[in-house]
Protein backbone atom coordinates (compact mmCIF):
# COMPACT_ATOMS: atom_id res chain seq x y z
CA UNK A 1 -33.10 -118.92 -22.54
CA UNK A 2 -29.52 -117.52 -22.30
CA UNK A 3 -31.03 -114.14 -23.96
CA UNK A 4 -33.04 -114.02 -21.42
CA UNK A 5 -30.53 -114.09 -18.53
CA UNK A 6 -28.54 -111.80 -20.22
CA UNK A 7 -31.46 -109.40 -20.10
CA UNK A 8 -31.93 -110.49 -16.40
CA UNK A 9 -28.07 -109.19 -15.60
CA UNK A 10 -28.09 -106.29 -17.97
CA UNK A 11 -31.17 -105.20 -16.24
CA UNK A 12 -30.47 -106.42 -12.55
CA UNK A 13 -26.95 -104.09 -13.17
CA UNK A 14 -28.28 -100.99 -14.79
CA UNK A 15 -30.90 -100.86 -11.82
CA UNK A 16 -28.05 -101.42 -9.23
CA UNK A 17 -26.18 -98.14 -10.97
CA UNK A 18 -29.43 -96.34 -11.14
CA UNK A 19 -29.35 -97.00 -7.48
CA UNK A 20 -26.13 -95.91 -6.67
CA UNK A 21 -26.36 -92.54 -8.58
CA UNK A 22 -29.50 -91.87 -6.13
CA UNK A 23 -27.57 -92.51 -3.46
CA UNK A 24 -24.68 -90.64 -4.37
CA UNK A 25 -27.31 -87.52 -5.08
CA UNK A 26 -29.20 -88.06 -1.72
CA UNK A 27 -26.56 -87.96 0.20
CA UNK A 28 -24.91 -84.48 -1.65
CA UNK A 29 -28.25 -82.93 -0.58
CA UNK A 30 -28.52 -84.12 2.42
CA UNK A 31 -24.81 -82.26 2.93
CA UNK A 32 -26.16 -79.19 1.45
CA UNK A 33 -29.04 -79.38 2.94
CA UNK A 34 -27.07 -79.57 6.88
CA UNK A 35 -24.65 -76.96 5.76
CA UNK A 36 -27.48 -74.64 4.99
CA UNK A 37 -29.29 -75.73 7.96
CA UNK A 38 -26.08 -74.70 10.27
CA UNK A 39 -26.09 -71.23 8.41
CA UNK A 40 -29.30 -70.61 9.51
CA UNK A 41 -28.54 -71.52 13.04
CA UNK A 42 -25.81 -69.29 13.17
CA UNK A 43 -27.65 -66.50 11.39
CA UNK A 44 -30.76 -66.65 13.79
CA UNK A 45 -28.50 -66.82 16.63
CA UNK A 46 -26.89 -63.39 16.01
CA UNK A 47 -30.16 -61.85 15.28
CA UNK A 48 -30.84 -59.54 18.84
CA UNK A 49 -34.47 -60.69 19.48
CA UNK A 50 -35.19 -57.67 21.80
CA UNK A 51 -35.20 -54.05 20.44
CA UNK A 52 -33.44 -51.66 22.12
CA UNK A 53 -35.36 -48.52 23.79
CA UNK A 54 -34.51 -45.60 22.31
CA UNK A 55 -31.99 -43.62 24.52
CA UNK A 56 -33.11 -39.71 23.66
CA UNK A 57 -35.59 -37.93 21.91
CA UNK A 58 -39.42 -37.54 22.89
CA UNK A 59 -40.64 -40.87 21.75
CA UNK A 60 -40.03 -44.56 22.86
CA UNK A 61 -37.36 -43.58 25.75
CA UNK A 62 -40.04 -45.43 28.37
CA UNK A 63 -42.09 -47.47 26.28
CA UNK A 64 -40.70 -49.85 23.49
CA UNK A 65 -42.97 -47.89 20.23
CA UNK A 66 -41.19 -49.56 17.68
CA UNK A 67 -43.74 -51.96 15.60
């Protein structure tokens, strides 16, 4: 019977490190995951959304042509 707790503890401790590397991994993506996220944000809010007419030429000075 005392083989068998030891196999109890050896197991109930390799699952509690298995659990703690997951956690440890989890949370580095979840970092890299909200860093890239806030990239993004500030990316998209740089981007002009509205094209600019064109200012000379024969085409697109009073209607927006671009596609």
């Amino acid at each position: 019977m005392d083989m068998s707790v030891n196999g109890m503890v050896n197991a109930s401790l390799a699952l509690q490190q298995h659990q703690l590397s997951s956690d440890v991994q989890t949370s580095v993506l979840k970092k890299s995951l909200d860093g890239q996220a806030e990239q993004m944000t500030t990316l998209m809010s740089s981007v002009d959304t509205m094209p600019k007419l064109a200012t000379e030429g024969l085409v697109g000075t009073r209607i927006n042509t671009t596609a």
